[in-house]
Each structure stands twice: as C-alpha cells, then as structure tokens.
C-alpha atoms as a PDB file:
ATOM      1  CA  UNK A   1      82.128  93.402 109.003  1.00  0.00           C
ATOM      2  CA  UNK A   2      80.108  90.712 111.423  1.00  0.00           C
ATOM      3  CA  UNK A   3      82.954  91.506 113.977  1.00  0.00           C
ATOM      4  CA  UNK A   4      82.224  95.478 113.622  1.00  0.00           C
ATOM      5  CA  UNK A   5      78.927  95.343 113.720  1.00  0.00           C
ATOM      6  CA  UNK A   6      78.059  92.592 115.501  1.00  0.00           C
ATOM      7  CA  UNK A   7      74.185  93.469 115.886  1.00  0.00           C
ATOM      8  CA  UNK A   8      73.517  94.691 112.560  1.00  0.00           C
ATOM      9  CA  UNK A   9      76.105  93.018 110.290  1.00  0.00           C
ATOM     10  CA  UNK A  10      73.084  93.505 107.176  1.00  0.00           C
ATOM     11  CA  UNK A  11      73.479  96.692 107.384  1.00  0.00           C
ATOM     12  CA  UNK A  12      77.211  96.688 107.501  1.00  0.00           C
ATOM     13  CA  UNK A  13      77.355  95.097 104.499  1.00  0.00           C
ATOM     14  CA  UNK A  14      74.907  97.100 102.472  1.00  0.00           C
ATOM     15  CA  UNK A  15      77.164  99.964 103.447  1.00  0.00           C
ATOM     16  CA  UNK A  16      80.328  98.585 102.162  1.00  0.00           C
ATOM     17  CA  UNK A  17      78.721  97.850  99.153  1.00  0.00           C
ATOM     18  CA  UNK A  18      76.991 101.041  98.950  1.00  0.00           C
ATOM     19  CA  UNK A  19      81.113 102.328  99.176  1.00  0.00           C
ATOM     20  CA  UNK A  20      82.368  99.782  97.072  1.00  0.00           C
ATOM     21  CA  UNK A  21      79.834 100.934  94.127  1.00  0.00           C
ATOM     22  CA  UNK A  22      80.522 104.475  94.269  1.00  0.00           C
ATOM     23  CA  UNK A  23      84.335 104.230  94.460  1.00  0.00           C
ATOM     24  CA  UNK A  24      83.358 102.415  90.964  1.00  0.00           C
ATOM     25  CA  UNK A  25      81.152 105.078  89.784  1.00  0.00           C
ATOM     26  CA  UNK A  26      83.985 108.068  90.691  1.00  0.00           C
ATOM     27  CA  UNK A  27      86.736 106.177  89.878  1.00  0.00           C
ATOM     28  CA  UNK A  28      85.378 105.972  86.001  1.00  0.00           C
ATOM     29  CA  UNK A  29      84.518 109.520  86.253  1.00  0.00           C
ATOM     30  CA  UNK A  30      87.708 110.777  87.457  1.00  0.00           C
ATOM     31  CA  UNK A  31      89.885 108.409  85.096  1.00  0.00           C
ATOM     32  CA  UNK A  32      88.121 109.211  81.698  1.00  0.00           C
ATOM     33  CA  UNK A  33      88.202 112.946  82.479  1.00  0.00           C
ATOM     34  CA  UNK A  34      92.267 112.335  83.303  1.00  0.00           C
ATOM     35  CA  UNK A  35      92.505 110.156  80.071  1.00  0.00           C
ATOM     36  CA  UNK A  36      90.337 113.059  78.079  1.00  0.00           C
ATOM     37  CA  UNK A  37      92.600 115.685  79.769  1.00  0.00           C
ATOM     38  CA  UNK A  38      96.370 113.617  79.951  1.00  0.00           C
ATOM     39  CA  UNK A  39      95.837 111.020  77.275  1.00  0.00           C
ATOM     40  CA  UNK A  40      96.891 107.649  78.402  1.00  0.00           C
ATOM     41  CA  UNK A  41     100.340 108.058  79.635  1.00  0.00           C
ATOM     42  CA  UNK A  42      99.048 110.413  82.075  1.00  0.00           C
ATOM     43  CA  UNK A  43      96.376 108.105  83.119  1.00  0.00           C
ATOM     44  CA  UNK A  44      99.122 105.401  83.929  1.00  0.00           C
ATOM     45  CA  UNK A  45     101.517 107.829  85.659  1.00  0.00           C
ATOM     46  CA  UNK A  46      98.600 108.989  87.892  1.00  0.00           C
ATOM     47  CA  UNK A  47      97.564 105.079  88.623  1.00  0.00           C
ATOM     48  CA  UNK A  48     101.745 104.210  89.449  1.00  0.00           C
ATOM     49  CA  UNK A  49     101.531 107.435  91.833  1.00  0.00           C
ATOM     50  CA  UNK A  50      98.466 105.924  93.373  1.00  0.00           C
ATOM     51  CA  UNK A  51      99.618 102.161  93.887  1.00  0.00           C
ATOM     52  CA  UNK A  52     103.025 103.371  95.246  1.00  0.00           C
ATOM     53  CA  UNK A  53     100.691 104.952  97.974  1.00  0.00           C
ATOM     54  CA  UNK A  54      98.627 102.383  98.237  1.00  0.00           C
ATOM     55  CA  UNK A  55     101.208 100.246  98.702  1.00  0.00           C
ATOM     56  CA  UNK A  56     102.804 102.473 100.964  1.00  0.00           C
ATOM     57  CA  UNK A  57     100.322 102.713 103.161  1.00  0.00           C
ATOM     58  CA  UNK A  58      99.878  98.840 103.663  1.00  0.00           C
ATOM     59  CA  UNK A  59     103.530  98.431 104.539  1.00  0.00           C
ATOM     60  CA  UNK A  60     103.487 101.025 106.931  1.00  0.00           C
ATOM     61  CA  UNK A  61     100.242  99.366 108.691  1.00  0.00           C
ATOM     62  CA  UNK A  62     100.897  96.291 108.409  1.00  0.00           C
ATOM     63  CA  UNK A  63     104.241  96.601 110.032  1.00  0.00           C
ATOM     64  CA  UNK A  64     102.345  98.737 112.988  1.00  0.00           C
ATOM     65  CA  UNK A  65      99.674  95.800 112.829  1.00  0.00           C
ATOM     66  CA  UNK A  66     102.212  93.327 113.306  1.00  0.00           C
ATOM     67  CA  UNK A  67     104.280  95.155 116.086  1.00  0.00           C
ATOM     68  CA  UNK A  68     100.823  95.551 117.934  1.00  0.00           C
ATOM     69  CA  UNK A  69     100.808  91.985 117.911  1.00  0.00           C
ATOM     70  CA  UNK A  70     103.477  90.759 118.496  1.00  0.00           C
ATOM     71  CA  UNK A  71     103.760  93.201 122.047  1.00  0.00           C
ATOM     72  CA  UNK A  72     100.259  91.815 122.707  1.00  0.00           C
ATOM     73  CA  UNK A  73     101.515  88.536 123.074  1.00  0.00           C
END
C-alpha cells in the first residue's frame, strides 16, 4: 500500500481496512441468508464454487505476473 500511495500511505491503509471490514460484514450476511435458504450443504457447495474461482483467478495472474517478468528481464 506504501508503494501505491506513496504520499498518503495512512490513508491507504484505512481504506483497505475500511474494505477488509465490510467484506466481513457482507460476507456474514450473505452466508447465513444462503445457510437459512440452502442449509449447509449448499453453503459449502457455494464456498467450493467460490475457491475454485478464487483459485482460478490467481493461477491465471500469477502466470501473466510471472511472464511479465520474466520478458522484463
């Protein structure tokens, strides 16, 4: 955050964990009304669909990240 916002890192921090709290606060929200709705096993299926994503999505950038690097070399 100090290397994105080099002049005001304070307030770069407050903001992350200004994001940080409310993906807390609507995560809870969204996964009790999924367990109320689903029941459990559709609260798990939902979280597997998520972290394959997640996981996903940090393959495919960290294999751009890497190929960025390795041409800036």
């Amino acid at each position: 955050m100090a290397e994105a916002m080099p002049d005001d890192a304070e307030a770069g921090g407050g903001l992350m964990v200004a994001v940080v709290q409310t993906s807390i606060a609507v995560g809870s929200t969204l996964g009790g009304v999924l367990f109320d709705s689903a029941g459990y096993r559709g609260a798990f299926l939902v979280a597997a669909a998520v972290l394959a994503v997640a996981s996903a999505l940090a393959f495919v950038t960290s294999r751009v990240t890497n190929a960025g690097t390795r041409q800036a070399s």
